[in-house]
Protein backbone atom coordinates (compact mmCIF):
# COMPACT_ATOMS: atom_id res chain seq x y z
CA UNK A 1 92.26 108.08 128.07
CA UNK A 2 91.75 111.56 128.39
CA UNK A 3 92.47 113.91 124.96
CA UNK A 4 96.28 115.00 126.05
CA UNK A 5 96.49 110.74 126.15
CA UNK A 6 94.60 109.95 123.01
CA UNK A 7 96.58 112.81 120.85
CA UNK A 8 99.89 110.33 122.08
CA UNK A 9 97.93 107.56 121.11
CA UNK A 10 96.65 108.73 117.48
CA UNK A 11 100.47 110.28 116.63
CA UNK A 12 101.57 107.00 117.74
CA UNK A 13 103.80 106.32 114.26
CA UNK A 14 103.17 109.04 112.33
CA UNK A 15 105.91 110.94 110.25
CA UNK A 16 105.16 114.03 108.15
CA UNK A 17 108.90 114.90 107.27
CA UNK A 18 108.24 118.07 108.80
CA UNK A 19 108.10 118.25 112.44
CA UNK A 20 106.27 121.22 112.72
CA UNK A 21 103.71 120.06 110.16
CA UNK A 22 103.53 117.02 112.54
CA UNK A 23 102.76 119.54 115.60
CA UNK A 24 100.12 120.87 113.96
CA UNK A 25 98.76 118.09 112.76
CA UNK A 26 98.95 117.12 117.09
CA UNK A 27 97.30 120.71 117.54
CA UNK A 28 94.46 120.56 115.42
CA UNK A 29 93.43 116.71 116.68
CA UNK A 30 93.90 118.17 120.52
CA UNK A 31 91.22 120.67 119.29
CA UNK A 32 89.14 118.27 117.14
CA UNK A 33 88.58 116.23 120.02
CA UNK A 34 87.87 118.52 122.64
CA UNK A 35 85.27 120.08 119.76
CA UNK A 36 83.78 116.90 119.69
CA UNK A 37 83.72 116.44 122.78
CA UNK A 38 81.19 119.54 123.28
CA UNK A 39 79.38 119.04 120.63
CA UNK A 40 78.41 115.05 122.63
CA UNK A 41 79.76 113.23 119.42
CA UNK A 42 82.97 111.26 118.09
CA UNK A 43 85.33 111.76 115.57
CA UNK A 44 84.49 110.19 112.28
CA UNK A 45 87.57 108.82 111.13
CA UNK A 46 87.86 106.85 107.97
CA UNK A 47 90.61 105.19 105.50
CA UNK A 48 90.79 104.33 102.43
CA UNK A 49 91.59 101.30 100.23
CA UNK A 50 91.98 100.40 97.01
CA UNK A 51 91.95 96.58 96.50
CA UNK A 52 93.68 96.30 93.51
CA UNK A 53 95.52 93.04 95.28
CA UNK A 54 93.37 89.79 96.64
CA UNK A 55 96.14 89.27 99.20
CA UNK A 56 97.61 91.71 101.69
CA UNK A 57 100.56 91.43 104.12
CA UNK A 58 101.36 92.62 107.50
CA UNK A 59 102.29 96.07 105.83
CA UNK A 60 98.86 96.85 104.49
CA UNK A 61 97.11 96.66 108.14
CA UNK A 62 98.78 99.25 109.31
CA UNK A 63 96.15 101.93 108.40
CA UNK A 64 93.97 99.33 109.95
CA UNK A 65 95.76 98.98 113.26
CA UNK A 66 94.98 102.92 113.30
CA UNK A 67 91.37 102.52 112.44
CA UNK A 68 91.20 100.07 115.98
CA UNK A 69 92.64 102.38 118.09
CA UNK A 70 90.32 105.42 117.22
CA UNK A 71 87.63 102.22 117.69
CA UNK A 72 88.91 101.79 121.28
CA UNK A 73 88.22 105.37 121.86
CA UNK A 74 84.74 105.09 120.64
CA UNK A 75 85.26 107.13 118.00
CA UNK A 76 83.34 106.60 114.78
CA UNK A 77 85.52 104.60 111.87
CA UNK A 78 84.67 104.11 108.26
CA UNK A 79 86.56 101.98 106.05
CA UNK A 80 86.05 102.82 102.59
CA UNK A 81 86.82 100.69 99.49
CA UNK A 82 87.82 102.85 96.58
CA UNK A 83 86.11 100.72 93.99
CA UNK A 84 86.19 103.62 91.76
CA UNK A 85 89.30 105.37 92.65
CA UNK A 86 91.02 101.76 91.84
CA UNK A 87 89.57 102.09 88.41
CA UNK A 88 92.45 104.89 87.93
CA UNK A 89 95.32 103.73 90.82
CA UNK A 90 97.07 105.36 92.68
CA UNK A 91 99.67 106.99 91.29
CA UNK A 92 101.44 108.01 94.60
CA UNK A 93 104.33 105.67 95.25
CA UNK A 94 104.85 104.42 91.54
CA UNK A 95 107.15 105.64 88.56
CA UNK A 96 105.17 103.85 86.44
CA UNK A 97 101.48 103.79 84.97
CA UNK A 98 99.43 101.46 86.55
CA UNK A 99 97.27 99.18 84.79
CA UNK A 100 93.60 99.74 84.80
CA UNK A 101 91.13 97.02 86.65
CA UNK A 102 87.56 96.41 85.59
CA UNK A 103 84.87 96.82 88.14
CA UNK A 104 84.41 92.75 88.31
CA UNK A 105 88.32 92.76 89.40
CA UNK A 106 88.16 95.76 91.96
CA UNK A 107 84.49 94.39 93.32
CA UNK A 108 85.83 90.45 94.16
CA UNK A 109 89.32 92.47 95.48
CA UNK A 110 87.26 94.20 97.44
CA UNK A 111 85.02 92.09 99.26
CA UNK A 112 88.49 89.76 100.13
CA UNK A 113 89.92 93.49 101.69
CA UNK A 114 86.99 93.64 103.90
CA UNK A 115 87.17 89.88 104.70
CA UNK A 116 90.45 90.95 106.27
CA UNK A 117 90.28 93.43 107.57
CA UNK A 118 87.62 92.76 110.20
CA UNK A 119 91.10 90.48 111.83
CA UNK A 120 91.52 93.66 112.79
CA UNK A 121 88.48 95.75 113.25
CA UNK A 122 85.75 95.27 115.47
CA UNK A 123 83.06 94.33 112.59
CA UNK A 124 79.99 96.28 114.76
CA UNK A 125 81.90 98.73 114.71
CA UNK A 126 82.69 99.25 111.22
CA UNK A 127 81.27 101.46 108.75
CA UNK A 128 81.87 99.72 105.35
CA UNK A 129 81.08 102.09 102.35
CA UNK A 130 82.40 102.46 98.36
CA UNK A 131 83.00 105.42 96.90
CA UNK A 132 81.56 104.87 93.53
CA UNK A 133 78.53 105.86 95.67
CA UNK A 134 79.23 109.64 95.66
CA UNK A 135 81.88 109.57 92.62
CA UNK A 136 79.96 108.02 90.36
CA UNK A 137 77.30 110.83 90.60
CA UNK A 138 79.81 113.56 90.12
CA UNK A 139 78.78 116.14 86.79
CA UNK A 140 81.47 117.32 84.38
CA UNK A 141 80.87 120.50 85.82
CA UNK A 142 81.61 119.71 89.50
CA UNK A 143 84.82 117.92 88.47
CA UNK A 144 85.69 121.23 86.59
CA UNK A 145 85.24 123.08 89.83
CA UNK A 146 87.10 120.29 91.76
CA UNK A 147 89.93 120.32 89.43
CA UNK A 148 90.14 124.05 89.50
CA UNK A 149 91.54 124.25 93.41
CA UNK A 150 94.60 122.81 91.65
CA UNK A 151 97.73 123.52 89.26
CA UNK A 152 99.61 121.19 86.84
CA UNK A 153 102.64 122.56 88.54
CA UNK A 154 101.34 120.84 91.63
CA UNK A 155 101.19 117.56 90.31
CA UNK A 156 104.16 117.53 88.04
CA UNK A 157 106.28 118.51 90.86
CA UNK A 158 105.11 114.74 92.83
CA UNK A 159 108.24 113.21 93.01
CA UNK A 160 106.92 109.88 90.63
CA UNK A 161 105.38 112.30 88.47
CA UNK A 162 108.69 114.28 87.86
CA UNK A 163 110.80 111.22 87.77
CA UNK A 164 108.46 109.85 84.62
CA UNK A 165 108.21 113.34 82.90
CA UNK A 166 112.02 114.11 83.13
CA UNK A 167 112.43 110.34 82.12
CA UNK A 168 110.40 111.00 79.13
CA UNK A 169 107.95 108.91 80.21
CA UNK A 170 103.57 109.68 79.47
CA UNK A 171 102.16 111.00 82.68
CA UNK A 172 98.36 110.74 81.80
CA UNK A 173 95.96 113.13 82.61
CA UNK A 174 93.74 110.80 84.23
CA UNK A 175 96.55 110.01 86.63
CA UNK A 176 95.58 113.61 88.64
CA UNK A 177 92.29 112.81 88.97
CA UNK A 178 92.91 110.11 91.55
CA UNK A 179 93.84 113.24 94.11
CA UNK A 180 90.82 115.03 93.43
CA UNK A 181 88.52 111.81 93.79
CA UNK A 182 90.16 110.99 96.92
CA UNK A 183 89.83 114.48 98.21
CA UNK A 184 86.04 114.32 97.44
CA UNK A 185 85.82 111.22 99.70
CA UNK A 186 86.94 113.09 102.25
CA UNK A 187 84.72 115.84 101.95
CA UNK A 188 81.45 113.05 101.08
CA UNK A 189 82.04 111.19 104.47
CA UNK A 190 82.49 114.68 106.42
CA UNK A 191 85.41 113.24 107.41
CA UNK A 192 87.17 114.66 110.81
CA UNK A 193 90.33 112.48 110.56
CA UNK A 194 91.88 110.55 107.86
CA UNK A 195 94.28 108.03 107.60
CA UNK A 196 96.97 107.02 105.07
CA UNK A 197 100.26 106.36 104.58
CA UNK A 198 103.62 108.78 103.68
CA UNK A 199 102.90 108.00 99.73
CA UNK A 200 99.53 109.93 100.76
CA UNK A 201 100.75 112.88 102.12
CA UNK A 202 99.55 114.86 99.20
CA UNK A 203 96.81 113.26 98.48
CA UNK A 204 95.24 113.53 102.27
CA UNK A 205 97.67 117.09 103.11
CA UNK A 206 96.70 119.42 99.61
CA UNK A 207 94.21 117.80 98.02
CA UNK A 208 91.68 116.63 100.39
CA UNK A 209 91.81 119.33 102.79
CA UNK A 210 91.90 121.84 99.72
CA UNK A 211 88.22 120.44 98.11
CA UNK A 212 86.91 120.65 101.83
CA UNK A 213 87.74 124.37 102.31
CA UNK A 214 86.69 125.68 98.97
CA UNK A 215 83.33 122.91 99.29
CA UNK A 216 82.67 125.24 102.61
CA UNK A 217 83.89 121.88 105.59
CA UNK A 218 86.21 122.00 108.14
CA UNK A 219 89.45 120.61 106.82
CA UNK A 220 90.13 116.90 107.92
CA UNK A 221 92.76 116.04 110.15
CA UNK A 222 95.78 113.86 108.22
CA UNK A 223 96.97 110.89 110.44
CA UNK A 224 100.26 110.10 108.30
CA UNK A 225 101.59 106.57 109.37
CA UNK A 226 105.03 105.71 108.19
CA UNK A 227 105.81 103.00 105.93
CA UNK A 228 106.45 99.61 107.63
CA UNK A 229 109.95 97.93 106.23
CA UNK A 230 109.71 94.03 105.47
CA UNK A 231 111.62 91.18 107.41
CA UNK A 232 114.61 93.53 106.37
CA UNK A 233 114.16 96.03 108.43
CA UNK A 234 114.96 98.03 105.50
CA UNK A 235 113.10 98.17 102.26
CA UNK A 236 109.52 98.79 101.95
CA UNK A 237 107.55 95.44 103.10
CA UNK A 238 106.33 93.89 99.67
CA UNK A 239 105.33 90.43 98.23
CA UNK A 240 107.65 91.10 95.20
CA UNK A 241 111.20 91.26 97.01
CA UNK A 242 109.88 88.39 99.25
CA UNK A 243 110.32 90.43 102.54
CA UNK A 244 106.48 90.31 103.59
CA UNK A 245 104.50 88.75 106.36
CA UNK A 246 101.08 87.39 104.60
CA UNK A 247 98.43 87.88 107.10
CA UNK A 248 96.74 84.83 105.39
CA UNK A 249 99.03 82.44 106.34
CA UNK A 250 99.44 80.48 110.05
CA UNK A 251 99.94 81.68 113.73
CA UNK A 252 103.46 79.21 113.84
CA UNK A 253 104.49 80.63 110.52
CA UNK A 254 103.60 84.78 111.02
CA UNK A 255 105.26 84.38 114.16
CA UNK A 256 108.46 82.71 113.11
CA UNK A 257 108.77 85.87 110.14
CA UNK A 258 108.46 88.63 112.90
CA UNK A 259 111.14 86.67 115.10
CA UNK A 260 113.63 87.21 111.82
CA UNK A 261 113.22 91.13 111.70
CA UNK A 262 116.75 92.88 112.82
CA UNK A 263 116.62 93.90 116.10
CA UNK A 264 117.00 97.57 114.76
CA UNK A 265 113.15 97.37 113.40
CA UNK A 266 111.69 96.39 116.39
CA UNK A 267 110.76 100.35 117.12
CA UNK A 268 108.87 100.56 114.24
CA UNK A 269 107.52 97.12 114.23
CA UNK A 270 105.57 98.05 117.47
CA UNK A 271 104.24 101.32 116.55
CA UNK A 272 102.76 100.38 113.53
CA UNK A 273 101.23 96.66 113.97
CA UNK A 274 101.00 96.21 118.00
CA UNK A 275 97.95 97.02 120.47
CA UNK A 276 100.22 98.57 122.91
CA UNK A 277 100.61 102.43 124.05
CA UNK A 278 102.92 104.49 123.77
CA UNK A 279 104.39 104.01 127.55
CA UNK A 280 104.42 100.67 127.24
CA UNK A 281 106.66 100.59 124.08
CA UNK A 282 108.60 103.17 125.96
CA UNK A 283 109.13 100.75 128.88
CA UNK A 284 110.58 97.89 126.20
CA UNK A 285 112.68 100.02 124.76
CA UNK A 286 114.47 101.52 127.38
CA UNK A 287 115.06 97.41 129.31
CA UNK A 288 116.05 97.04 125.58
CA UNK A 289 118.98 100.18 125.82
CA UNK A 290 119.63 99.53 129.63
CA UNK A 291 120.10 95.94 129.35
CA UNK A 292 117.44 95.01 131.70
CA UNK A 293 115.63 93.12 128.74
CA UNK A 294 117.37 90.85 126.12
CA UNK A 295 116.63 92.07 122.42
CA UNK A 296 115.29 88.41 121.85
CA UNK A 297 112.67 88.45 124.36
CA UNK A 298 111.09 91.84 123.34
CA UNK A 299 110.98 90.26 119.91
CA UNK A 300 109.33 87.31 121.55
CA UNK A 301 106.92 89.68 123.15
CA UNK A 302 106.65 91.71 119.79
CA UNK A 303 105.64 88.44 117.78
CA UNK A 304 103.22 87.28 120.72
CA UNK A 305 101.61 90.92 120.22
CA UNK A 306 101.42 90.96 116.27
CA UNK A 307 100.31 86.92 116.50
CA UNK A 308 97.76 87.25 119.16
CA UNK A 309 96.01 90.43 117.25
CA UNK A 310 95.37 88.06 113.83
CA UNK A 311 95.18 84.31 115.32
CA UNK A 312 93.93 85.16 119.30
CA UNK A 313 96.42 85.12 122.49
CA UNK A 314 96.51 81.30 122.96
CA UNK A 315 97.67 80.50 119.22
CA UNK A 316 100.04 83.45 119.96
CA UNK A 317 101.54 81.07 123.19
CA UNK A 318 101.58 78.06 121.28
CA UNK A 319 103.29 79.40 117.91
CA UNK A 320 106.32 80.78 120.89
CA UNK A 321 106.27 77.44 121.98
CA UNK A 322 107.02 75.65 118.86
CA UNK A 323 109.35 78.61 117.83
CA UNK A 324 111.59 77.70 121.27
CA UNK A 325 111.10 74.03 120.82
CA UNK A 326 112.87 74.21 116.96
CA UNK A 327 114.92 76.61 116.92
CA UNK A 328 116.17 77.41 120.72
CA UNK A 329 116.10 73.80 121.59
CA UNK A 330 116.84 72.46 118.24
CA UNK A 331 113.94 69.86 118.55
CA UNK A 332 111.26 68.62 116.70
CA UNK A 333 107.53 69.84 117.96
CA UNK A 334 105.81 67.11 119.53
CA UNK A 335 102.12 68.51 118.78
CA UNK A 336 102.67 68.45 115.02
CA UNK A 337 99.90 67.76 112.68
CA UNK A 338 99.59 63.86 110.79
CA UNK A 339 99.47 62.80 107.34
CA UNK A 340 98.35 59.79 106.23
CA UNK A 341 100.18 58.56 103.28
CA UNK A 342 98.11 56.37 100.29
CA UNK A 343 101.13 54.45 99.14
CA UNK A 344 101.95 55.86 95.59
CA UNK A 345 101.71 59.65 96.39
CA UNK A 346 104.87 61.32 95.43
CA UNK A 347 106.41 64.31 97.32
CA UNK A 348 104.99 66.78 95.08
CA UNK A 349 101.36 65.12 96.17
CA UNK A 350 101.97 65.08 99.70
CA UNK A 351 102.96 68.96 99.66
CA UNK A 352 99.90 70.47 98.14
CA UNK A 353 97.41 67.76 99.43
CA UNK A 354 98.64 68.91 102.91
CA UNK A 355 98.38 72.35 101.99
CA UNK A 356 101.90 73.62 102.14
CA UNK A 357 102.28 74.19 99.00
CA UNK A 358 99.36 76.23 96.62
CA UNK A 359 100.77 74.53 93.52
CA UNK A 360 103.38 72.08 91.81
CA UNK A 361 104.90 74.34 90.50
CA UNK A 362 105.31 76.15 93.91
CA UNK A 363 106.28 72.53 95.38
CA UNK A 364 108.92 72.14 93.17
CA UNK A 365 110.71 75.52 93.41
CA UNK A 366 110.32 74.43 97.46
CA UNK A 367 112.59 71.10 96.28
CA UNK A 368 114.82 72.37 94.27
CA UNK A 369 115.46 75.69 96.99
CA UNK A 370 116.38 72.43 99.37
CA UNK A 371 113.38 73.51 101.66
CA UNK A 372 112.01 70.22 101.82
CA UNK A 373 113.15 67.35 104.11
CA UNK A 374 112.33 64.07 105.29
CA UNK A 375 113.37 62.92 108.27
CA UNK A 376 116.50 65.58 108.86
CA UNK A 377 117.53 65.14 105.11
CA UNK A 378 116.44 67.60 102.09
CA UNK A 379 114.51 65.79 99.15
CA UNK A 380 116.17 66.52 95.67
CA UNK A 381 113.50 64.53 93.51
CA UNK A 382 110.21 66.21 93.52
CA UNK A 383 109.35 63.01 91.40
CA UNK A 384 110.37 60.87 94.91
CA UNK A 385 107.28 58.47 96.30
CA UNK A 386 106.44 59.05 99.85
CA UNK A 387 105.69 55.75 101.31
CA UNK A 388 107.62 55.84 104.28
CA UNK A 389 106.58 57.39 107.92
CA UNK A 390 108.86 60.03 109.51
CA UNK A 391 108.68 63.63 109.57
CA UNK A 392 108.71 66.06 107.24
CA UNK A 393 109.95 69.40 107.32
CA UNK A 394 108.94 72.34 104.84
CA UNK A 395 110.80 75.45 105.30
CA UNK A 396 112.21 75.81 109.01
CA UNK A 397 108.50 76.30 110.55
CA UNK A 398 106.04 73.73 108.86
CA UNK A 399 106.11 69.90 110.26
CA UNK A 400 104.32 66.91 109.38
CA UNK A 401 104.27 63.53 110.65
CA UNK A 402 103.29 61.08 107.39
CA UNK A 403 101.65 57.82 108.42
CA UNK A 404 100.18 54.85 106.94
């Protein structure tokens, strides 16, 4: 791609509220790259992340998704864990304090966040550094100086912020050092671009291009992503209102929770989690206004996309497969995987011993929901003996054949 091409490319999702903020943004990467390009180097781009969760969903790659394309490009890509900035959390898109994690907590998070993030990333390609390594070093004095590019208007103005202070609620003043710390990451990795979220605007927008002017660098570059919405197409994707996609789960059952996002998401949906370009998601979306493609398939070709990046394009094929074969043709999958059955395991057993369910007490709320069923009809009795063969269905993707 040439830089007019890789500007579309990079922008590709973004949303700043401000559309001239978001033309600037376009400016100074169109000038950023043709720098570079002089100076016979590549951007360093980096993102950050605090693992303060073991498990992420399809919502937290999509900094990550960002971090490949700028790999495609060649450019340079650091992903940082923010094992000390998740000593604090960050305070950006909650109204409430969060709860502080010790370093044995943040350090097994993070290694799992790196685990899985290479799904994504090209692993030789990766720079993998913590920022406790520069953060950790910082005087009282240099914080002072830090903390002295800002006002307490500034922060108490952040919409959580206000919302706890005119609530009554403690704001704590360690709560605005996470800004300052992340603005200092910036400025330690000599960052030319950096990635993050809408909840990060401020963070990435005032405070880390702030400590890079008055530290003497040339500002970063803010790559703002918008937020992806879960299986909704509406709220913010998250484990808690049950509208995520894990990305550790299974190519048949990842694919099946893309093919239930409204049609009306699909936009977004590519974007933020596909491999393709910006003409190409043009093309899909005008067969999907003209009529010349059916809604369905470019969902079908959405899931393949999203699939295929996590489990590889053949599991991608097969997971469509099984997806037509149960719920377009109403049949059974014949490639389904076996079972075999002891005699006196009960149903309960069978689920977690097969690995569909993580715990009983996870099996159970399965029974009870009527998401089990043997042979065609749901099991009521999580207490019930399996010692029959048949098929058995959990949820509407997962299918086992028990044998003896």
């Amino acid at each position: 791609m040439n830089v007019d091409q890789q500007v579309e490319y990079f922008m590709q999702g973004t949303e700043y509220g401000d559309e001239k903020l978001k033309q600037n943004m376009a400016d100074e990467l169109r000038a950023r790259l043709v720098s570079c390009q002089k100076e016979g180097r590549p951007l360093r781009v980096y993102c950050g992340f605090d693992p303060r969760k073991a498990d992420l969903h399809l919502g937290h790659t999509v900094p990550m998704r960002k971090l490949r394309q700028f790999q495609e490009m060649g450019h340079d890509v650091t992903f940082l864990i923010g094992n000390y900035t998740s000593l604090i959390g960050d305070p950006s898109d909650k109204d409430i304090l969060r709860p502080q994690l010790t370093h044995e907590e943040v350090a097994a998070n993070g290694q799992t966040y790196a685990d899985q993030a290479f799904r994504i990333l090209e692993p030789e390609k990766t720079n993998i550094r913590y920022n406790a390594e520069w953060l950790s070093q910082l005087t009282f004095e240099q914080l002072i100086k830090l903390a002295s590019n800002f006002t307490m208007q500034q922060f108490l103005t952040r919409e959580n912020f206000k919302l706890r202070w005119d609530k009554g609620d403690a704001v704590y003043l360690h709560e605005t050092f996470y800004s300052i710390m992340q603005g200092y990451d910036a400025f330690a990795l000599k960052a030319d671009v950096q990635i993050g979220g809408t909840d990060q605007l401020f963070n990435i927008m005032t405070a880390g291009r702030k400590i890079m002017t008055s530290l003497g660098a040339q500002p970063n570059i803010a790559i703002i992503l918008g937020i992806l919405p879960g299986t909704d197409g509406v709220v913010k994707m998250s484990k808690s209102l049950g509208n995520h996609i894990p990305i550790n789960t299974d190519a048949i059952d990842m694919y099946g929770k893309v093919m239930s996002i409204p049609d009306m998401a699909m936009g977004q949906f590519f974007r933020l989690t596909t491999r393709l370009t910006p003409p190409e998601i043009a093309d899909i979306e005008k067969g999907v206004k003209d009529g010349s493609m059916h809604p369905r398939d470019a969902k079908m070709q959405l899931a393949r996309e999203i699939v295929g990046a996590f489990y590889g394009d053949a599991e991608a094929v097969n997971a469509q497969q099984v997806f037509i074969d149960t719920f377009q043709k109403g049949s059974i999958p014949e490639d389904i995987p076996s079972f075999s059955l002891t005699g006196s395991q009960t149903i309960v057993d069978v689920l977690i011993a097969a690995e569909l369910a993580k715990s009983k007490g996870e099996a159970r709320r399965l029974i009870d929901q009527k998401g089990v069923k043997f042979e065609g009809a749901a099991i009521e009795d999580s207490a019930q003996v399996m010692d029959k063969v048949g098929v058995l269905q959990v949820g509407k993707r997962h299918f086992l054949r028990l044998e003896k």
